[in-house]
C-alpha atoms as a PDB file:
ATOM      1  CA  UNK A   1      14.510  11.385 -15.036  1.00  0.00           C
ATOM      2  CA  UNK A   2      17.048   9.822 -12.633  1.00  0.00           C
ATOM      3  CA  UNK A   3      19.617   7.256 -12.918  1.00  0.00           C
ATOM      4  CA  UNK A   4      19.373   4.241 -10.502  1.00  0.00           C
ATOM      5  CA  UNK A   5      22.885   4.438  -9.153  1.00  0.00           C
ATOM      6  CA  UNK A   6      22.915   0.435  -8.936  1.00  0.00           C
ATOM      7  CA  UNK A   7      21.949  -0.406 -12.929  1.00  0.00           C
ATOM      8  CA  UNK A   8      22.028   3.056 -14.707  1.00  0.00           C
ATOM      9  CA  UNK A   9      18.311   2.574 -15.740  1.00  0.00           C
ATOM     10  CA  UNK A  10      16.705   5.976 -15.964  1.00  0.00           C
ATOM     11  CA  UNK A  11      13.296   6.520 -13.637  1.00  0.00           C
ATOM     12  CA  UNK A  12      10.834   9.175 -13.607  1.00  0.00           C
ATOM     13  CA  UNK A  13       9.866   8.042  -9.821  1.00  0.00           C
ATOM     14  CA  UNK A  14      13.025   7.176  -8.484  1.00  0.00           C
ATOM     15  CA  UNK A  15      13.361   5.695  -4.563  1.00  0.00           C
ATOM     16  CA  UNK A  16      15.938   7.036  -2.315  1.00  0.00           C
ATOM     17  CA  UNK A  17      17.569   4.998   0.319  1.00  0.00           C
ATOM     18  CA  UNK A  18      16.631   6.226   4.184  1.00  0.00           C
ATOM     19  CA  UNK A  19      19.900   4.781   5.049  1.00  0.00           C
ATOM     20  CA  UNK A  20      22.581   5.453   2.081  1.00  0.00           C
ATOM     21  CA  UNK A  21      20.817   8.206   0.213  1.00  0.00           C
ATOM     22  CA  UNK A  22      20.817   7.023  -2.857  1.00  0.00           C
ATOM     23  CA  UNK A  23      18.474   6.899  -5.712  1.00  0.00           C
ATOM     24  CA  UNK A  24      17.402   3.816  -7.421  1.00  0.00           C
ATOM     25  CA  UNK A  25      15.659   2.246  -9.446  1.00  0.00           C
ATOM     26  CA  UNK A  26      11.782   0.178  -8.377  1.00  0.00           C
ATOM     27  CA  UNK A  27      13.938  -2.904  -8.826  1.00  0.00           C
ATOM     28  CA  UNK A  28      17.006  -2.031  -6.421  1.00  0.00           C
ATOM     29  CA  UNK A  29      14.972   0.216  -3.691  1.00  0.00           C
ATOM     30  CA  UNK A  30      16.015  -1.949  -0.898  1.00  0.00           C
ATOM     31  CA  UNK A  31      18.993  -1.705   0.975  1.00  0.00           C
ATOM     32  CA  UNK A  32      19.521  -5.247  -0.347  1.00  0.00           C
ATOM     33  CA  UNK A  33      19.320  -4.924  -3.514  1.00  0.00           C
ATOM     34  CA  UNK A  34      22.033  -2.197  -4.016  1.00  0.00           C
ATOM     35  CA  UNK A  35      24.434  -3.192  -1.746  1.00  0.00           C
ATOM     36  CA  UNK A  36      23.914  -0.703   0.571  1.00  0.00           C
ATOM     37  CA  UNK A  37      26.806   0.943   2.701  1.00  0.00           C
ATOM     38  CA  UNK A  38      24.419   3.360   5.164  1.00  0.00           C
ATOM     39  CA  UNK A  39      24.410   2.977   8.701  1.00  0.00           C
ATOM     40  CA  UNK A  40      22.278  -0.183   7.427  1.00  0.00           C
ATOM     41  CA  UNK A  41      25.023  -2.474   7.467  1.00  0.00           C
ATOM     42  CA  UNK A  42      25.984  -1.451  10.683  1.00  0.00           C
ATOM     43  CA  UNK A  43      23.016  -3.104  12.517  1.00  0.00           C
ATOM     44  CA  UNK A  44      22.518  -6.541  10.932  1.00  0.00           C
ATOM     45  CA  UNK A  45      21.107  -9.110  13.904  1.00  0.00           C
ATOM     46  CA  UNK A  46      19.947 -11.886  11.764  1.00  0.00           C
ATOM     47  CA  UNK A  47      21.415 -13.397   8.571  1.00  0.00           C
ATOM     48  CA  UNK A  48      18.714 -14.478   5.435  1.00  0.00           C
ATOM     49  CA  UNK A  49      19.143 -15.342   2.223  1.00  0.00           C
ATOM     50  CA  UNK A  50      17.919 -12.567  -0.487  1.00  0.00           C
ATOM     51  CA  UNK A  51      17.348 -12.064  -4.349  1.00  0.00           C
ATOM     52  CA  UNK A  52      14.736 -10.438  -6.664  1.00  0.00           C
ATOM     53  CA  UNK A  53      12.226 -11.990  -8.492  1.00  0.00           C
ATOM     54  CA  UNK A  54      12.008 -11.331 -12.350  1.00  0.00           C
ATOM     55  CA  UNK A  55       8.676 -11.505 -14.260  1.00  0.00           C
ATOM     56  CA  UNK A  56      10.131 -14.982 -15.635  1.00  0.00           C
ATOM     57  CA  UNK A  57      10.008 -16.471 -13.028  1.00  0.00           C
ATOM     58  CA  UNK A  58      13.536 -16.658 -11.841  1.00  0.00           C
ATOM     59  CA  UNK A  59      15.904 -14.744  -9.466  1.00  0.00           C
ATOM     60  CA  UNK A  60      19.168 -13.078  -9.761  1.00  0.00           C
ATOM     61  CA  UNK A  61      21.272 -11.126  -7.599  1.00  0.00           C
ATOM     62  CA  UNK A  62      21.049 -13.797  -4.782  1.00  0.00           C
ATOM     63  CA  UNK A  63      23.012 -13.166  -1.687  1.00  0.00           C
ATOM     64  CA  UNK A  64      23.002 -13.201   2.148  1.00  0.00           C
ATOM     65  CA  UNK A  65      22.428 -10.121   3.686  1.00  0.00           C
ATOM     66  CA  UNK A  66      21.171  -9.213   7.683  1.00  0.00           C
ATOM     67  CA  UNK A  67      17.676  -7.787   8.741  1.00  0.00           C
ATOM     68  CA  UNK A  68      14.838  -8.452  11.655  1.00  0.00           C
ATOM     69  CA  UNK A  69      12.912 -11.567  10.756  1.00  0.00           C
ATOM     70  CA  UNK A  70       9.926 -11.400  13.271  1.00  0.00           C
ATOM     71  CA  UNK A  71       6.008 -11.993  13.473  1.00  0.00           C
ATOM     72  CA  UNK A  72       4.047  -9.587  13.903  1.00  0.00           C
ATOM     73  CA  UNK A  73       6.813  -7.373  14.807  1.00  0.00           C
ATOM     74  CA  UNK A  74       7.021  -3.504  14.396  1.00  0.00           C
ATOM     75  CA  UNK A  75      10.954  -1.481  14.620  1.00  0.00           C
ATOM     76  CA  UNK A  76      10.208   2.535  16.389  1.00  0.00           C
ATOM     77  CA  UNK A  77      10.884   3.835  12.683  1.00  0.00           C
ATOM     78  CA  UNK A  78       8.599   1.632  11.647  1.00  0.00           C
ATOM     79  CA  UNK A  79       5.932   3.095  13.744  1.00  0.00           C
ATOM     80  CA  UNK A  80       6.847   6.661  13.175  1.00  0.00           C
ATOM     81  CA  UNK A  81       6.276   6.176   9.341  1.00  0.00           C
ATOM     82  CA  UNK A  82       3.072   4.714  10.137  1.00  0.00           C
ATOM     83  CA  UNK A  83       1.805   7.397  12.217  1.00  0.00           C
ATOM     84  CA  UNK A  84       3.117  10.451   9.865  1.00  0.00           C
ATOM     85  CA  UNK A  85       1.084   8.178   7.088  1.00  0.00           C
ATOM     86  CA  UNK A  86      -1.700   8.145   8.951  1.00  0.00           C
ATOM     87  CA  UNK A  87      -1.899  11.683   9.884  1.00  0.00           C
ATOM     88  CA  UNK A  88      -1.863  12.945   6.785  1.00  0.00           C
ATOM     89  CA  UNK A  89      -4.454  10.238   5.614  1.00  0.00           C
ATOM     90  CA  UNK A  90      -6.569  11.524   8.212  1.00  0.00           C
ATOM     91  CA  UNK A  91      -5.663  15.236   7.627  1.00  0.00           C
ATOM     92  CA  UNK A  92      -6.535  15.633   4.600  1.00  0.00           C
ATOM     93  CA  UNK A  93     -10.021  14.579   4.211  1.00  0.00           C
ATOM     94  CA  UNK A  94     -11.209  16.602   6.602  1.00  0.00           C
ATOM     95  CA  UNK A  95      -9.976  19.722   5.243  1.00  0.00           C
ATOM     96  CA  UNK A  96     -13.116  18.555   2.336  1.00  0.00           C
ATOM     97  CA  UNK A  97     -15.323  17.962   4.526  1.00  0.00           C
ATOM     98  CA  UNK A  98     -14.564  20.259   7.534  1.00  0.00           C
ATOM     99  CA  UNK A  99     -17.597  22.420   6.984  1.00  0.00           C
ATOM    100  CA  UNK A 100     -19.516  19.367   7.724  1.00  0.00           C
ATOM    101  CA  UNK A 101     -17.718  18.992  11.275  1.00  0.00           C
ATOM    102  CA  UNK A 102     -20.194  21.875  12.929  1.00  0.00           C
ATOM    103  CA  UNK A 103     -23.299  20.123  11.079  1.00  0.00           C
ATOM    104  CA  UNK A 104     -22.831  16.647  11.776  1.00  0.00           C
ATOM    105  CA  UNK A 105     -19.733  15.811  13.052  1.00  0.00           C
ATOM    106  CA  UNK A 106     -20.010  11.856  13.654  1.00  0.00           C
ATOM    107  CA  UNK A 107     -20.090  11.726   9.874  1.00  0.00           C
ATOM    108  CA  UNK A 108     -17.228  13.652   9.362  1.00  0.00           C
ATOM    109  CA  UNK A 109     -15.546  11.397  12.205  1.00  0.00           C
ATOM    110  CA  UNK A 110     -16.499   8.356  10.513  1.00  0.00           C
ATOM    111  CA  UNK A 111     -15.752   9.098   6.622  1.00  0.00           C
ATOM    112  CA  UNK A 112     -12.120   9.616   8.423  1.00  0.00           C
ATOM    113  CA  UNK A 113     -12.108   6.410  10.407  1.00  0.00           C
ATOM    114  CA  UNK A 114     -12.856   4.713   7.200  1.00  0.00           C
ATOM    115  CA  UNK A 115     -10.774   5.952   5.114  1.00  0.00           C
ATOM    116  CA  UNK A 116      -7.750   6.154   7.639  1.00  0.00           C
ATOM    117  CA  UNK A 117      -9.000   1.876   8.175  1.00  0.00           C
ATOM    118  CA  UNK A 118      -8.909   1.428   4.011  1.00  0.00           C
ATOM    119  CA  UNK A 119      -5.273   2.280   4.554  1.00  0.00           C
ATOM    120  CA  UNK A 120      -3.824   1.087   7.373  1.00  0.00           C
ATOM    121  CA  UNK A 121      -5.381  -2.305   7.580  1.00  0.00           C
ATOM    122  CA  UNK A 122      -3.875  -2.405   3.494  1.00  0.00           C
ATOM    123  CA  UNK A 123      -0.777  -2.094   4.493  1.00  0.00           C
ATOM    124  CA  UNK A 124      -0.781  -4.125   8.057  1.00  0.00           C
ATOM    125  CA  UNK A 125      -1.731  -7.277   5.306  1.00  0.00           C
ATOM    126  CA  UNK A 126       0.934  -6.517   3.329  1.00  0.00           C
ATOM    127  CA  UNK A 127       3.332  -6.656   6.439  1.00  0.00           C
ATOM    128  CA  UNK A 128       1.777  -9.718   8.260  1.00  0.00           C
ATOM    129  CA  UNK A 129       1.159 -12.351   4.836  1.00  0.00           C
ATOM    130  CA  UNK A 130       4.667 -11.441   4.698  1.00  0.00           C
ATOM    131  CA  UNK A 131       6.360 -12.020   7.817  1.00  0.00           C
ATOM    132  CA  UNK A 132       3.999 -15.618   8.142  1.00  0.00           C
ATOM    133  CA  UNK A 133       6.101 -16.153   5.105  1.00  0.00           C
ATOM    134  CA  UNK A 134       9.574 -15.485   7.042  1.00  0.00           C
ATOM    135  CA  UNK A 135      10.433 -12.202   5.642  1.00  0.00           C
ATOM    136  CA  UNK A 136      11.282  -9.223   6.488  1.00  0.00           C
ATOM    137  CA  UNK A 137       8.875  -6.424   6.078  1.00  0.00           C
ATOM    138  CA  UNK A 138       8.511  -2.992   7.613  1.00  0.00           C
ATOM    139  CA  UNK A 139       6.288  -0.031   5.977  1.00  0.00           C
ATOM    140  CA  UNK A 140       8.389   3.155   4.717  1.00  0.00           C
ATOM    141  CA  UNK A 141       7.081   6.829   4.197  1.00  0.00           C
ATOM    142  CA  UNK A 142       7.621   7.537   0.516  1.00  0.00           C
ATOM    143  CA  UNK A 143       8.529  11.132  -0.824  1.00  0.00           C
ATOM    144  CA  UNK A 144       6.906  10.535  -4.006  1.00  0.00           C
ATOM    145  CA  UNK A 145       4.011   8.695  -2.349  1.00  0.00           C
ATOM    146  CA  UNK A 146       3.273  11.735  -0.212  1.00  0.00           C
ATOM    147  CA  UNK A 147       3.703  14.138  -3.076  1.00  0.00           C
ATOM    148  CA  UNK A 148       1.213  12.008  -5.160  1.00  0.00           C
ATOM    149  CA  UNK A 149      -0.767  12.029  -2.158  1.00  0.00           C
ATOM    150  CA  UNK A 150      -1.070  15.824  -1.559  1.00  0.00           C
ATOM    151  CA  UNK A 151      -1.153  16.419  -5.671  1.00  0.00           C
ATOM    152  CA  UNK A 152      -4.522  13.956  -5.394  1.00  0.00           C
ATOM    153  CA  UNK A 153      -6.064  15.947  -2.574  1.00  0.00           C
ATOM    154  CA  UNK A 154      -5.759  19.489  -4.559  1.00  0.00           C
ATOM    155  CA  UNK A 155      -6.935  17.319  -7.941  1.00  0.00           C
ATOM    156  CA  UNK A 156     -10.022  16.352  -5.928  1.00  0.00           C
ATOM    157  CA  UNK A 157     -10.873  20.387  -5.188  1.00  0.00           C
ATOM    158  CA  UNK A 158     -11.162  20.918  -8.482  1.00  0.00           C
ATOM    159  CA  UNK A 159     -13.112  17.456  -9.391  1.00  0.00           C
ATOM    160  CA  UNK A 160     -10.177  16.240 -11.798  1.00  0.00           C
ATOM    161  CA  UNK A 161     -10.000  13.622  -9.675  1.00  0.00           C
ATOM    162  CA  UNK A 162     -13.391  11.490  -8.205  1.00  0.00           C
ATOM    163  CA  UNK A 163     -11.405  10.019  -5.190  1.00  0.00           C
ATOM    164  CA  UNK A 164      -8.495  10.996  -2.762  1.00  0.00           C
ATOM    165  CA  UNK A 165      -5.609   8.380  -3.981  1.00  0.00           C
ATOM    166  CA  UNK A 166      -3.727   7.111  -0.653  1.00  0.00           C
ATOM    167  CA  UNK A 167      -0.341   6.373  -1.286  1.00  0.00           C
ATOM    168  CA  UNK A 168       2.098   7.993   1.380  1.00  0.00           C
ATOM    169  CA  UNK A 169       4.796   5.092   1.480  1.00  0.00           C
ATOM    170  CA  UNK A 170       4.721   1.158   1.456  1.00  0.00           C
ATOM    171  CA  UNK A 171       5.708  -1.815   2.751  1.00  0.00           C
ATOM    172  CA  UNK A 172       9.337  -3.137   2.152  1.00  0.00           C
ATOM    173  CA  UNK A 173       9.959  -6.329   1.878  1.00  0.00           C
ATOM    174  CA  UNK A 174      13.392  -8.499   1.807  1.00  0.00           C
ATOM    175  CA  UNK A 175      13.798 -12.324   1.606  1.00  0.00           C
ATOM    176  CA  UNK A 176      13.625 -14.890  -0.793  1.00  0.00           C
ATOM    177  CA  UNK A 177      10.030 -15.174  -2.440  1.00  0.00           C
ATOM    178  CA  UNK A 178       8.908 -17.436  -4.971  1.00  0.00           C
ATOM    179  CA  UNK A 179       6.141 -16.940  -7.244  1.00  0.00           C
ATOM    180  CA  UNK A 180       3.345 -18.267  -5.432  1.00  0.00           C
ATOM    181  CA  UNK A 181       5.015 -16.286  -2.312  1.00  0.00           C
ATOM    182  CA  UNK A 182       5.092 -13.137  -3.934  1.00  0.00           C
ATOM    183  CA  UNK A 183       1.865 -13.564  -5.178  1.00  0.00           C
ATOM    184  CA  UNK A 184      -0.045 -13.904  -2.035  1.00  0.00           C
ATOM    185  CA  UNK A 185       1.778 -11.173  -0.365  1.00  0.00           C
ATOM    186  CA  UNK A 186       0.737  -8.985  -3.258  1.00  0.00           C
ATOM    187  CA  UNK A 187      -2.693  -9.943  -3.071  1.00  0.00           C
ATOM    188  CA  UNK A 188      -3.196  -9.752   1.131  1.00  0.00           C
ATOM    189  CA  UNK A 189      -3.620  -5.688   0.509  1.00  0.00           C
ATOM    190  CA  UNK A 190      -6.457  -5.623  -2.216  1.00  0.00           C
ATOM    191  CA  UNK A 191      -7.760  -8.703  -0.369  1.00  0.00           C
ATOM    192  CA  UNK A 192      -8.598  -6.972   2.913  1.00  0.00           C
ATOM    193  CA  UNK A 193      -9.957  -3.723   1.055  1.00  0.00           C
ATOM    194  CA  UNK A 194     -12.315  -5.906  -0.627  1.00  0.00           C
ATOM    195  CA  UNK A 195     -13.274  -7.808   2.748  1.00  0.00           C
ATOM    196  CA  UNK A 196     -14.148  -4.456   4.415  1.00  0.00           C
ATOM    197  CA  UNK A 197     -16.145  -3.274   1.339  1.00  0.00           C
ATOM    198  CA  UNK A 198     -18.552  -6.467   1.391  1.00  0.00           C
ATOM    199  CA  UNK A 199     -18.530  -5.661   5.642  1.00  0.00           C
ATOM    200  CA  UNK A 200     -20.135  -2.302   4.495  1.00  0.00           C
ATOM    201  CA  UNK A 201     -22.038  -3.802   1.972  1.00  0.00           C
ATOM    202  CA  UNK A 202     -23.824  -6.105   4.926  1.00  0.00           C
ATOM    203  CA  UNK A 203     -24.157  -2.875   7.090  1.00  0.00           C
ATOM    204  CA  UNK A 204     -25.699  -0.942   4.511  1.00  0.00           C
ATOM    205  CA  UNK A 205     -28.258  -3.750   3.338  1.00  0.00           C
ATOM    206  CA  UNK A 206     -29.403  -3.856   7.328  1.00  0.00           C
ATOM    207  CA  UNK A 207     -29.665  -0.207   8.104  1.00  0.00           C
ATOM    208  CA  UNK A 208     -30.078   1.588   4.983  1.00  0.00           C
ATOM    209  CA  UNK A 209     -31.507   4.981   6.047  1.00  0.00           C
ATOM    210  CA  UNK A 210     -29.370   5.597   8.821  1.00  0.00           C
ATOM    211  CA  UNK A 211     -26.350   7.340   9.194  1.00  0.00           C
ATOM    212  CA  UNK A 212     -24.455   4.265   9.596  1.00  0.00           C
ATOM    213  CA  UNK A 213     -26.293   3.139   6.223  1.00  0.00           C
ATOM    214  CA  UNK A 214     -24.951   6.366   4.662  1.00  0.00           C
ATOM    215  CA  UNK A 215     -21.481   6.038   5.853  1.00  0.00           C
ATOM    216  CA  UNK A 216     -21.167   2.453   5.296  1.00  0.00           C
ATOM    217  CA  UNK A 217     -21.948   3.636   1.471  1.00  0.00           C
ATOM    218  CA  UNK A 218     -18.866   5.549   2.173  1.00  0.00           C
ATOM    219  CA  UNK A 219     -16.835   2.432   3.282  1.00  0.00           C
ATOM    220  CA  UNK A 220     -17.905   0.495  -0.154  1.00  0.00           C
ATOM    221  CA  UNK A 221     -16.567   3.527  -1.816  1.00  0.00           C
ATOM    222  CA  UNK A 222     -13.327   4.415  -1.024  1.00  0.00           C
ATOM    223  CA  UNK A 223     -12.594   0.523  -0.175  1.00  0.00           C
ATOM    224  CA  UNK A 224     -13.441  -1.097  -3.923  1.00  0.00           C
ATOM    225  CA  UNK A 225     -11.486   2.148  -5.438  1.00  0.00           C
ATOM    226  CA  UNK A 226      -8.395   1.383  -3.626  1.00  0.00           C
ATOM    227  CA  UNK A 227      -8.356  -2.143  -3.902  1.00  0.00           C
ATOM    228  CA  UNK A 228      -9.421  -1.520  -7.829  1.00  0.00           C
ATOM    229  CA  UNK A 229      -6.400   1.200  -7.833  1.00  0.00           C
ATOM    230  CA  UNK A 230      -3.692  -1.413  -6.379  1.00  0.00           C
ATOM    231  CA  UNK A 231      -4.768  -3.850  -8.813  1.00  0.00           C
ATOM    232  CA  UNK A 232      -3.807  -2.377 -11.969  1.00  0.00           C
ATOM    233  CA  UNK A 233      -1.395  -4.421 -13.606  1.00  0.00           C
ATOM    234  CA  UNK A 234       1.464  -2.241 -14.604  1.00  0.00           C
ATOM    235  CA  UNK A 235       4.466  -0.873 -12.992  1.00  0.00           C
ATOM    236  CA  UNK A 236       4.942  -1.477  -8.878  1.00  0.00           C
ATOM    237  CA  UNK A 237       1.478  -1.931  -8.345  1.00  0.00           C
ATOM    238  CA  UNK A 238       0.096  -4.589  -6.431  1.00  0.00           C
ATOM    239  CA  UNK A 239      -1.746  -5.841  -9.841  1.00  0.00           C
ATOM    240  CA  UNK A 240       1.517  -6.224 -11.630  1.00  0.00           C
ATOM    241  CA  UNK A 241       2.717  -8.740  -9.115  1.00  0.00           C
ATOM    242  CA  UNK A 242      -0.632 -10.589  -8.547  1.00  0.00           C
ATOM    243  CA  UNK A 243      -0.967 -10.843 -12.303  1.00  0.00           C
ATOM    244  CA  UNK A 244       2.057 -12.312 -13.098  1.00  0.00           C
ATOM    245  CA  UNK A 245       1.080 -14.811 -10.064  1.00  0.00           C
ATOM    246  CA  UNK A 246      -2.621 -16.042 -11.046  1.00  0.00           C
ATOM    247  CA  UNK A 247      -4.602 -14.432 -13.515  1.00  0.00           C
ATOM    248  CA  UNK A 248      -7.438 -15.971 -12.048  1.00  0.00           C
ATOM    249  CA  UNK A 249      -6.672 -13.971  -8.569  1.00  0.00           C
ATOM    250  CA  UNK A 250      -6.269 -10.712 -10.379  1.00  0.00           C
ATOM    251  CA  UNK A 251      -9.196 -11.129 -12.680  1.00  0.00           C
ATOM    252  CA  UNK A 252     -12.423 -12.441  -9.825  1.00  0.00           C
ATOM    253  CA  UNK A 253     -10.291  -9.402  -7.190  1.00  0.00           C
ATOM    254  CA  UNK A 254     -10.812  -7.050 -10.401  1.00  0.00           C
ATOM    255  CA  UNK A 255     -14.476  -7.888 -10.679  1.00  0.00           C
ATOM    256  CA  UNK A 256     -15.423  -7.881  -7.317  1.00  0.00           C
ATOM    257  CA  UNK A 257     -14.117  -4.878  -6.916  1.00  0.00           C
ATOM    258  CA  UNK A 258     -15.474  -3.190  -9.828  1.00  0.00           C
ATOM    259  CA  UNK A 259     -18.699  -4.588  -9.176  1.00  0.00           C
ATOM    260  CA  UNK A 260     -18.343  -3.156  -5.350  1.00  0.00           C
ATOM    261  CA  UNK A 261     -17.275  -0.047  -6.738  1.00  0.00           C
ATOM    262  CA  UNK A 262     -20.498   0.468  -9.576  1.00  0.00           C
ATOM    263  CA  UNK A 263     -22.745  -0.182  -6.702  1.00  0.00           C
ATOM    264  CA  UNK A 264     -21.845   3.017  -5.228  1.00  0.00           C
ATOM    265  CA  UNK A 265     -23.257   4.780  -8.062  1.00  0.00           C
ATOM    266  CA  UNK A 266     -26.211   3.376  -8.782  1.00  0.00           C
END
């Protein structure tokens, strides 16, 4: 385990700061939250008001701090994480199903669209539900994210594991969020995996014997299981958050997709 150098509490995944190079804690990850002295400070454009939500409700920690408060808005190292995220998304699936490629390669084209789409549009909700909110948010490669990622792939050789689990990085947010704020930007990931799930579910109700039918069967797939995956309710999932928010949300998102994610095998 490793000591978050901002509270002392001990971490078995700890984050470490692009900008400082520290290690902290889930809580303190930000350059915000642990008063940062990287080359962080050195480019501060906008001033906004900042502090961390607690599971009570409340905030602590409160201060004002500088980052890039726009819509829709995406910084170059921004896009670079994005792209190495989505290259190894892409990557790594088709090392499974490669020996498909020679056989039928538009299905070995589209299971990677799909899952490559699972991800990206995941995380672009994330970003946008909370910039519409005025905060700052930005996706960020994660080493353990990408080391879960590649221990997932080599699980799913062997069958220990049904499903690839995407989780290179994730989007980092600063600002001031209250519970209903938090909440919704929590939910906007699982949300949109669940949207394109029932989109595949339409697609594979009109052309069921086709190969879009059989890759739309794909698209229900790996679509409930990673909205079902970022709503478990412990730890820095996306569940945790939405949980502590509505437990009406969490519970109809949990069904839905569980209920999107049974139809696959029946």
């Amino acid at each position: 385990m490793v000591k978050c150098e901002k509270c002392g509490v001990e971490t078995y995944m700890p984050f470490r700061c692009n900008y400082c190079g520290g290690y902290f804690c889930e809580q303190h990850r930000l350059p915000e939250f642990h008063d940062c002295n990287g080359k962080y400070d050195q480019t501060k454009p906008k001033t906004v008001q900042v502090g961390e939500y607690t599971t009570s409700g409340g905030f602590y920690g409160n201060y004002s701090t500088s980052r890039i408060i726009r819509p829709y808005w995406f910084s170059k190292k921004e896009l670079r994480d994005l792209a190495i995220g989505l290259l190894v998304i892409m990557t790594l699936p088709f090392f499974k199903i490669w020996s498909y490629f020679t056989i039928d390669p538009l299905f070995v084209v589209g299971v990677v669209s799909i899952l490559a789409g699972a991800f990206i549009l995941h995380e672009l909700a994330h970003k946008f539900a909370a910039q519409r909110l005025g905060m700052w948010a930005e996706f960020r490669l994660s080493t353990m994210g990408l080391l879960f990622t590649f221990i997932s792939f080599f699980l799913l050789q062997t069958s220990v594991l049904p499903i690839m689990i995407v989780a290179p990085g994730a989007v980092m947010i600063a600002g001031l969020m209250n519970k209903n704020e938090y909440g919704k930007i929590s939910i906007a990931g699982p949300a949109t995996n669940i949207a394109q799930a029932i989109i595949y579910l339409v697609i594979f109700f009109i052309t069921p014997d086709s190969l879009l039918g059989g890759l739309a069967v794909y698209g229900i797939e790996i679509n409930a299981f990673l909205a079902l995956f970022n709503l478990i309710p412990f730890g820095i999932f996306d569940g945790m958050k939405i949980f502590n928010w509505d437990k009406r949300v969490w519970a109809a998102a949990a069904v839905i997709s569980g209920l999107l994610l049974l139809f696959t095998f029946v």
